[in-house]
PDB file of N, CA and C in Angstrom:
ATOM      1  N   UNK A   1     -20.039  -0.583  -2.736  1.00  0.00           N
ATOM      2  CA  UNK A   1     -20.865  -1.273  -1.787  1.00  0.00           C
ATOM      3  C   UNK A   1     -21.378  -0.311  -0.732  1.00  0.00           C
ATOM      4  N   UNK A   2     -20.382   0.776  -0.212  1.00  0.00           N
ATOM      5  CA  UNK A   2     -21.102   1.783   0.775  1.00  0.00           C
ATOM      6  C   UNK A   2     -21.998   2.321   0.413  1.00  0.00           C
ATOM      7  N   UNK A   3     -21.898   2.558  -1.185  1.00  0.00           N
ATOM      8  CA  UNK A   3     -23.451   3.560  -1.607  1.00  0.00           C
ATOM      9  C   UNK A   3     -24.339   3.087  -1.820  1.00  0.00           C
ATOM     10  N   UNK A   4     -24.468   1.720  -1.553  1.00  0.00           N
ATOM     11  CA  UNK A   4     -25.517   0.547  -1.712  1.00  0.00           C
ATOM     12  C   UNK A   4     -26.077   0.739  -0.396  1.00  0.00           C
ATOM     13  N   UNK A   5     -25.547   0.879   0.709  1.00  0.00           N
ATOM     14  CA  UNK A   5     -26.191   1.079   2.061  1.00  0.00           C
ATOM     15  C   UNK A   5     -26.433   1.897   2.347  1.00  0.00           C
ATOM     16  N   UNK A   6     -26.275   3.336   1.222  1.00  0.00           N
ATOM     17  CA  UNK A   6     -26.134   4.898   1.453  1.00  0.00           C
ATOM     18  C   UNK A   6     -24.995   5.611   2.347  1.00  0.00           C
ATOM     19  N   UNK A   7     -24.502   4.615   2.454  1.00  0.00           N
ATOM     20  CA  UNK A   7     -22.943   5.636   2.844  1.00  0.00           C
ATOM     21  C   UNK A   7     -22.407   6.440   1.657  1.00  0.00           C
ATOM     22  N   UNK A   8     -21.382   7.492   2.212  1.00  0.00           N
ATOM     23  CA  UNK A   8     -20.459   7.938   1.113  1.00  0.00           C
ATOM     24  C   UNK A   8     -19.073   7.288   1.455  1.00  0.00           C
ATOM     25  N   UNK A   9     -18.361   7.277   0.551  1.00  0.00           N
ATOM     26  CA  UNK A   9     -17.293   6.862   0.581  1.00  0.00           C
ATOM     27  C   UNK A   9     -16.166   8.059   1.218  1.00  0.00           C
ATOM     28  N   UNK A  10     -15.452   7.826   1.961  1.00  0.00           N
ATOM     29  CA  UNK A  10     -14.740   8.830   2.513  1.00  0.00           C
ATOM     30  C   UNK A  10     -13.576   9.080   1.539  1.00  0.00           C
ATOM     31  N   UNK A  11     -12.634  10.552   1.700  1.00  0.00           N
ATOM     32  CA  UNK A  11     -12.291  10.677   0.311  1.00  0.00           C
ATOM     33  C   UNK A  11     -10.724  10.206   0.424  1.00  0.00           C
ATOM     34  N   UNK A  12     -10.545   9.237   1.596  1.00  0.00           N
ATOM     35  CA  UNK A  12      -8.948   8.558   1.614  1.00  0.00           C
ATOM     36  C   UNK A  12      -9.698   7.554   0.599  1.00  0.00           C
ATOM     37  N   UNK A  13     -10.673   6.922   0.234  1.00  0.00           N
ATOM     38  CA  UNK A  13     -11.189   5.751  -0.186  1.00  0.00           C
ATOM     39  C   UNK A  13     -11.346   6.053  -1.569  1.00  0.00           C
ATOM     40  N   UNK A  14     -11.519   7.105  -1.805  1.00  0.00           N
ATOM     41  CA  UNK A  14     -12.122   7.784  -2.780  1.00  0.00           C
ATOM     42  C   UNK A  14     -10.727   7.568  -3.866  1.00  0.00           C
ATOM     43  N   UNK A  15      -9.779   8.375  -2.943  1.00  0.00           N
ATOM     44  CA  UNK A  15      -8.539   8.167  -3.695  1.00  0.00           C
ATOM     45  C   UNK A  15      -8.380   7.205  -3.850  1.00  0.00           C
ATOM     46  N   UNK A  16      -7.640   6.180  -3.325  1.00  0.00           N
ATOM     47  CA  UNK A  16      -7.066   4.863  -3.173  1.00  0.00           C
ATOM     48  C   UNK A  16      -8.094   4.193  -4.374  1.00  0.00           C
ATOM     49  N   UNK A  17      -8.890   4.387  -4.620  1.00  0.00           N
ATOM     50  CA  UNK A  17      -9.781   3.355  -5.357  1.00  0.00           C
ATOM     51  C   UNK A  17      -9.466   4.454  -7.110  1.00  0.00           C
ATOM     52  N   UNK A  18      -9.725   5.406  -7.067  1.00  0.00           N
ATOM     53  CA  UNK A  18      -9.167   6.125  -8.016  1.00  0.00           C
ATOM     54  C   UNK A  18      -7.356   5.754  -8.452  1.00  0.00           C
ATOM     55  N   UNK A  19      -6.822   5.708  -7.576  1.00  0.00           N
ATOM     56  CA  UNK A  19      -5.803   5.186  -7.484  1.00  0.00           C
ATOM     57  C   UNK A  19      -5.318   3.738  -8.323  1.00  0.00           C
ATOM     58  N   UNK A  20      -6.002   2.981  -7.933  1.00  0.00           N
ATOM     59  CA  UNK A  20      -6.657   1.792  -8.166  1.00  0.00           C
ATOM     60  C   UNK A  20      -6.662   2.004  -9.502  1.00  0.00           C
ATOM     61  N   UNK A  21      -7.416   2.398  -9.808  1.00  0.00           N
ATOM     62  CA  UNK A  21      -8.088   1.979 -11.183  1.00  0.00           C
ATOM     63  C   UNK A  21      -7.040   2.709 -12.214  1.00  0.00           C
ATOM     64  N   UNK A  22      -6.595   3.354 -12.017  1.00  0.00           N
ATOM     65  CA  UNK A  22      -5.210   4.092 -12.823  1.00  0.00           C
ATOM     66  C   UNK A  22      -4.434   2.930 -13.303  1.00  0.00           C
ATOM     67  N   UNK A  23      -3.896   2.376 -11.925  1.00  0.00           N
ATOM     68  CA  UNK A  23      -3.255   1.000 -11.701  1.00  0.00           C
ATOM     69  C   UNK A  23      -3.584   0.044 -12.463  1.00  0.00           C
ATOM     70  N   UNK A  24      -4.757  -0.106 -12.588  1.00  0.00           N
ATOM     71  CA  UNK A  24      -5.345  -1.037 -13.422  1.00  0.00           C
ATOM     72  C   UNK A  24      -5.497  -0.991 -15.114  1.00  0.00           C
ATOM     73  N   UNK A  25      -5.397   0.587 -15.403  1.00  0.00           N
ATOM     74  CA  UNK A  25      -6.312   0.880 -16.348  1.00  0.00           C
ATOM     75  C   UNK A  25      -4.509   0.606 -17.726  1.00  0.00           C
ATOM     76  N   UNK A  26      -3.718   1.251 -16.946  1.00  0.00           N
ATOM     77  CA  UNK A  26      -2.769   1.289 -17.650  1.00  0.00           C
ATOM     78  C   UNK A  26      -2.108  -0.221 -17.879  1.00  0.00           C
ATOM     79  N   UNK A  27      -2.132  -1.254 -17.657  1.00  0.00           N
ATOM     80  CA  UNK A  27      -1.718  -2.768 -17.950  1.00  0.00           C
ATOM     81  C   UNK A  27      -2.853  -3.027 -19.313  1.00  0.00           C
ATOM     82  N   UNK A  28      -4.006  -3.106 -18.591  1.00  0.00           N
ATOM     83  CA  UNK A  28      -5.197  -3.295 -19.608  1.00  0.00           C
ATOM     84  C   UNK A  28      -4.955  -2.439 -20.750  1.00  0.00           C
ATOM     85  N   UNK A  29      -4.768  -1.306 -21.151  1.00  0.00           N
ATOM     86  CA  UNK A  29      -4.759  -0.008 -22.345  1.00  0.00           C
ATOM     87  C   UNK A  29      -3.543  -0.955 -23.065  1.00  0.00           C
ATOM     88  N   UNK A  30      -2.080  -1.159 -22.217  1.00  0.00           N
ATOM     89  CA  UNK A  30      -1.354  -1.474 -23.239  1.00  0.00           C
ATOM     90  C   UNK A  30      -1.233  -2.562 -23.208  1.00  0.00           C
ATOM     91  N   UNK A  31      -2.060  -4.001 -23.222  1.00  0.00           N
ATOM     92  CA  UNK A  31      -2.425  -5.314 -23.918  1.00  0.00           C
ATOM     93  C   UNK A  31      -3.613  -4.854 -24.748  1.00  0.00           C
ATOM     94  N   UNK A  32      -4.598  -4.241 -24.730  1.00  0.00           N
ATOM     95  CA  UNK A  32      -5.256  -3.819 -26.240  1.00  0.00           C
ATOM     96  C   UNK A  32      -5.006  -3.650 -27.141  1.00  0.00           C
ATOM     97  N   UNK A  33      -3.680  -2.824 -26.681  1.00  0.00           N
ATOM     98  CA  UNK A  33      -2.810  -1.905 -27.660  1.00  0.00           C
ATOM     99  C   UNK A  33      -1.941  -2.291 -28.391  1.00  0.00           C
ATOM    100  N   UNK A  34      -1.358  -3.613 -27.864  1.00  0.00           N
ATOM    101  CA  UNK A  34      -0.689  -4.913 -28.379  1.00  0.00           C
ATOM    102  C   UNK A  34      -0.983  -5.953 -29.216  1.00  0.00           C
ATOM    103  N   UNK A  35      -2.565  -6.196 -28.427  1.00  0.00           N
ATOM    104  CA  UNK A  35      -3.314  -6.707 -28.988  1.00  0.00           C
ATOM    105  C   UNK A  35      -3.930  -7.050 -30.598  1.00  0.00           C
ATOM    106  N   UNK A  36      -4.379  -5.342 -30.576  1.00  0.00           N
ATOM    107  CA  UNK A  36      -4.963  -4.860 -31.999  1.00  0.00           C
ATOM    108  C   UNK A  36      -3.335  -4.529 -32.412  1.00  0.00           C
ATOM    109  N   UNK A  37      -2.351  -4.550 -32.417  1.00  0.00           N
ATOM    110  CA  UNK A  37      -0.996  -4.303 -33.365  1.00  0.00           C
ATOM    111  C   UNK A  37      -0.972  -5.521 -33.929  1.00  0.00           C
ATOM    112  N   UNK A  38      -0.730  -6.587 -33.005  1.00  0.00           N
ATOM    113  CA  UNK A  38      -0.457  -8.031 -33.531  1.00  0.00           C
ATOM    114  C   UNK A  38      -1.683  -8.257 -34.392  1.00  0.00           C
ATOM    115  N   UNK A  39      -3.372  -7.876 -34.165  1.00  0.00           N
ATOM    116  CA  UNK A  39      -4.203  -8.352 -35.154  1.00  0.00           C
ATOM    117  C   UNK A  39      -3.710  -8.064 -36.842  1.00  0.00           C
ATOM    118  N   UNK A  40      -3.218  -6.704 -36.797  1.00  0.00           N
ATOM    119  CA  UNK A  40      -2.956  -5.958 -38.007  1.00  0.00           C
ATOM    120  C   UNK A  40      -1.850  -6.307 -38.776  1.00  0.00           C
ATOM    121  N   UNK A  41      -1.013  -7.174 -37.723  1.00  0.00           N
ATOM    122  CA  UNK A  41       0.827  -7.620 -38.206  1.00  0.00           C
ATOM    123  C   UNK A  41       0.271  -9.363 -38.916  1.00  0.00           C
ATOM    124  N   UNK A  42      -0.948  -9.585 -38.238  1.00  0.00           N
ATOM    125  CA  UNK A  42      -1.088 -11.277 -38.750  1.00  0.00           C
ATOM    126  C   UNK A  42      -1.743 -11.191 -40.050  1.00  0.00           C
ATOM    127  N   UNK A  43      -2.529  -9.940 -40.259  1.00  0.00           N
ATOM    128  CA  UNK A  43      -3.174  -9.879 -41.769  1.00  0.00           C
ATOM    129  C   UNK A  43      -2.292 -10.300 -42.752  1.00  0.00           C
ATOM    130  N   UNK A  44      -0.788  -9.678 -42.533  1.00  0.00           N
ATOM    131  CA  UNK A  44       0.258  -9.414 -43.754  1.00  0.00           C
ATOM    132  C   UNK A  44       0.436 -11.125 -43.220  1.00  0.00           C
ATOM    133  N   UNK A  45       0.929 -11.102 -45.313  1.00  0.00           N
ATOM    134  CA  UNK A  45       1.662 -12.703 -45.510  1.00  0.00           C
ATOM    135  C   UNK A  45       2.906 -12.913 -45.395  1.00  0.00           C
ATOM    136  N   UNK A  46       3.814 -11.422 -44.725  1.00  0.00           N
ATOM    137  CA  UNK A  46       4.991 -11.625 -44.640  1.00  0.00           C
ATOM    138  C   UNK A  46       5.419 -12.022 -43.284  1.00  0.00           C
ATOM    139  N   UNK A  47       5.941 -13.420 -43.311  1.00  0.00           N
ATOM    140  CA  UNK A  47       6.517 -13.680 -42.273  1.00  0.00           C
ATOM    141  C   UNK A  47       7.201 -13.342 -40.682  1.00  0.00           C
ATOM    142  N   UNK A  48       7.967 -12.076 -41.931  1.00  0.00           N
ATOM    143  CA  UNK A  48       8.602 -10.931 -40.712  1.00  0.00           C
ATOM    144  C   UNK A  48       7.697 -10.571 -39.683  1.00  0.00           C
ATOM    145  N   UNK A  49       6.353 -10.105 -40.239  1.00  0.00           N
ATOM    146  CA  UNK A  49       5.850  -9.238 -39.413  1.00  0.00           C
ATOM    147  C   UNK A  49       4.660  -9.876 -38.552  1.00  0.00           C
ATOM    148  N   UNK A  50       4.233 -11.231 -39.206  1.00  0.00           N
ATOM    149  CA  UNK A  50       3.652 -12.458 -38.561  1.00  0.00           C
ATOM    150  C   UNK A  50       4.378 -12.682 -36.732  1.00  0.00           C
ATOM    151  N   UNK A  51       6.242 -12.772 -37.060  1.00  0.00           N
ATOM    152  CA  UNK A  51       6.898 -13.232 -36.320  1.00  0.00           C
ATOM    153  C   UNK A  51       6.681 -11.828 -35.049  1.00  0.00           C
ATOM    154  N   UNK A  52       6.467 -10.286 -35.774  1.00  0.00           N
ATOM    155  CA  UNK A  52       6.366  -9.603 -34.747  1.00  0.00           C
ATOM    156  C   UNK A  52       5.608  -9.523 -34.249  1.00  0.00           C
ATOM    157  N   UNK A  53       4.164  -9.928 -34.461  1.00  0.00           N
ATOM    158  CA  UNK A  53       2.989  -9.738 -34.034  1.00  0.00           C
ATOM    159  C   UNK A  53       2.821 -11.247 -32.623  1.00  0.00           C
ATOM    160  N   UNK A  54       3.495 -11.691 -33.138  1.00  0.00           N
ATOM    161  CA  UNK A  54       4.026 -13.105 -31.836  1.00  0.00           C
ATOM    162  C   UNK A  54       4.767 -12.359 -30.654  1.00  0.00           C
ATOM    163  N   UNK A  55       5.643 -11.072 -30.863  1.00  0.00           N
ATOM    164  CA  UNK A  55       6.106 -10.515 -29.637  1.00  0.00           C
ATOM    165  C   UNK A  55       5.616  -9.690 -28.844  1.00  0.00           C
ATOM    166  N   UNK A  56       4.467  -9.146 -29.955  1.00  0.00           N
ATOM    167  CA  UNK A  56       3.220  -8.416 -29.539  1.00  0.00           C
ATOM    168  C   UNK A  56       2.251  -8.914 -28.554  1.00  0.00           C
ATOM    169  N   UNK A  57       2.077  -9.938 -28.871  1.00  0.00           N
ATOM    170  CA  UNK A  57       1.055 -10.635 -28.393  1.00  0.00           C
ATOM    171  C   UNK A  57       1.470 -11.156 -26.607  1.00  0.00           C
ATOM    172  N   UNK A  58       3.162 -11.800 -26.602  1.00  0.00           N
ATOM    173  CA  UNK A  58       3.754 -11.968 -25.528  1.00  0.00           C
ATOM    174  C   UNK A  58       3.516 -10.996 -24.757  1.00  0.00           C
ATOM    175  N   UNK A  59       4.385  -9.929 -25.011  1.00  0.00           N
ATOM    176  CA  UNK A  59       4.354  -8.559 -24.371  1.00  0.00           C
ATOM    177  C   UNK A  59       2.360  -7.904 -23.693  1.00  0.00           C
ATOM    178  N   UNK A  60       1.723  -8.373 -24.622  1.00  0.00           N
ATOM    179  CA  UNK A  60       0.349  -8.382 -23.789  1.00  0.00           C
ATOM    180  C   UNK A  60       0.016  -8.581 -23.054  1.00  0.00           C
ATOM    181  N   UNK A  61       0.646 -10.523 -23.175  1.00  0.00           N
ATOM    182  CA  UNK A  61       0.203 -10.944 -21.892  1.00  0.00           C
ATOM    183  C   UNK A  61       0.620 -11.060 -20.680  1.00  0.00           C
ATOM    184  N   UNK A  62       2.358 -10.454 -20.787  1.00  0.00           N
ATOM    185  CA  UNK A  62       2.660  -9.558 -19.874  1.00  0.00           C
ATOM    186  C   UNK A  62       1.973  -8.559 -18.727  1.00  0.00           C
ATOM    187  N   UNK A  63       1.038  -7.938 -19.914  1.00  0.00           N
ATOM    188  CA  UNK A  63       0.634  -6.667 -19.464  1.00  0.00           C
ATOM    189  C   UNK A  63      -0.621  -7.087 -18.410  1.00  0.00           C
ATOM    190  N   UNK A  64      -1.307  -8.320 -19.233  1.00  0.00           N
ATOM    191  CA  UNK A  64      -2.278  -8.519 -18.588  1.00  0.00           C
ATOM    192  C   UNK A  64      -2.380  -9.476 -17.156  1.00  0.00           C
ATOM    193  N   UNK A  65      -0.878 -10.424 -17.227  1.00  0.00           N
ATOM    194  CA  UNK A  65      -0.590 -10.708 -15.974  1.00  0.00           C
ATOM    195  C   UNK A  65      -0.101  -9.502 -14.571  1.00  0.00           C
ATOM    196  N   UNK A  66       0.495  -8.638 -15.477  1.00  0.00           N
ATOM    197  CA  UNK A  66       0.572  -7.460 -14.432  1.00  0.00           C
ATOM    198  C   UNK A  66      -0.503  -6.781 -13.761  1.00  0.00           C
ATOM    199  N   UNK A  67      -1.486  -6.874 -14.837  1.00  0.00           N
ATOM    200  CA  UNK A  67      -3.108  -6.499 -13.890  1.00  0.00           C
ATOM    201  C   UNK A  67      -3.355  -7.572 -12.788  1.00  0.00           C
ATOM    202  N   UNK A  68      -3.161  -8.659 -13.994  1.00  0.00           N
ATOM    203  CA  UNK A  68      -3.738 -10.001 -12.740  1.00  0.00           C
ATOM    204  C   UNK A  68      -3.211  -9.900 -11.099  1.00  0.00           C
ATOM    205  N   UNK A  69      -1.806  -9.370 -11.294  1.00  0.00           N
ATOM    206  CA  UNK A  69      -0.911  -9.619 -10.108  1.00  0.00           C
ATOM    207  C   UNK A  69      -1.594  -8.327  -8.877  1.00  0.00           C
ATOM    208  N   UNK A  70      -1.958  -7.340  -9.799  1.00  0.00           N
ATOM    209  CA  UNK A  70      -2.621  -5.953  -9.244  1.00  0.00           C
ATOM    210  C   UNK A  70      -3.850  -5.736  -8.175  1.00  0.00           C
ATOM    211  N   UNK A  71      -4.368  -7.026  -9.015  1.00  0.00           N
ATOM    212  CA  UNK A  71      -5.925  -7.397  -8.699  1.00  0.00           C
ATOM    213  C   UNK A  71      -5.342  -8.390  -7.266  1.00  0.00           C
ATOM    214  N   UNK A  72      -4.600  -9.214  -7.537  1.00  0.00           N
ATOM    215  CA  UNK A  72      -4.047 -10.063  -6.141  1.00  0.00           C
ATOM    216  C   UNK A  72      -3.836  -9.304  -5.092  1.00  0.00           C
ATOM    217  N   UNK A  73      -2.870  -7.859  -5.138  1.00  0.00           N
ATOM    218  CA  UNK A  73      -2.503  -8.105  -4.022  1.00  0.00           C
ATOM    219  C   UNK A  73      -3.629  -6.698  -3.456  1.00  0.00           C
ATOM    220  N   UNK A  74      -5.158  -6.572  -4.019  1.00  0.00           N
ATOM    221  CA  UNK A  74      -5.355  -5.640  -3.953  1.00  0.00           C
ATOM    222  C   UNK A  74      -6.500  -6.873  -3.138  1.00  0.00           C
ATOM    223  N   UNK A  75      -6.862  -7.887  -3.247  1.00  0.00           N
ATOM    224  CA  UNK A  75      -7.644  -8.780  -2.682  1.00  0.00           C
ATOM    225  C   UNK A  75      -6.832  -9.211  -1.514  1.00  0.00           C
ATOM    226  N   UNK A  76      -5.441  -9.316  -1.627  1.00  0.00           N
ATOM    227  CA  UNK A  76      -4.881  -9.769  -0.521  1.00  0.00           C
ATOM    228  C   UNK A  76      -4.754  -8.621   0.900  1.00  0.00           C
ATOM    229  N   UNK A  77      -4.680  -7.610   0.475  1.00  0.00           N
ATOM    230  CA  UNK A  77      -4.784  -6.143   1.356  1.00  0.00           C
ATOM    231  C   UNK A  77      -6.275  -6.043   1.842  1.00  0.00           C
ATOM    232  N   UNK A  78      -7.231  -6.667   1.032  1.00  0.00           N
ATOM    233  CA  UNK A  78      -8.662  -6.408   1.952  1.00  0.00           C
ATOM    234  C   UNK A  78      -9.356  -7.267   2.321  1.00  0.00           C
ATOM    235  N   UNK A  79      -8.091  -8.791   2.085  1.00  0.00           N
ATOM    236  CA  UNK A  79      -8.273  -9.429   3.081  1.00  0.00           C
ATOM    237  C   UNK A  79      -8.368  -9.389   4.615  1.00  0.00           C
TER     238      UNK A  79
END
């Protein structure tokens, strides 16, 4: 938004938002990553691996509530 008004961003901001997105990037990478495992475990007709691709999938959305929670308290701080 500062470079929208032609500001620069100062480089405590610079970090912190780099920062940020690290934070972010790593929850998101491993629910993809979970994601596409469980797609590949539901192809097979074997049960077993049906059943793992169900823990896969949990464990995602784990990952992706951990962003969610990331994103909260990162709205709640600039509040």
């Amino acid at each position: 938004m500062e470079q929208a008004l032609g500001k620069k961003p100062l480089p405590e901001e610079s970090a912190a938002a780099a920062k940020l997105i690290d934070e972010l990037r790593q929850p998101l990478a491993a629910a993809s990553n979970y994601a596409g495992a469980a797609i590949l475990l539901l192809h097979s007709s074997e049960i077993e691996e049906q059943c793992r691709a169900v823990c896969l999938l949990e464990k995602a959305t784990q990952q992706i509530l951990r962003a969610g929670e990331i994103a909260r308290r990162l709205d709640e701080a600039l509040a």
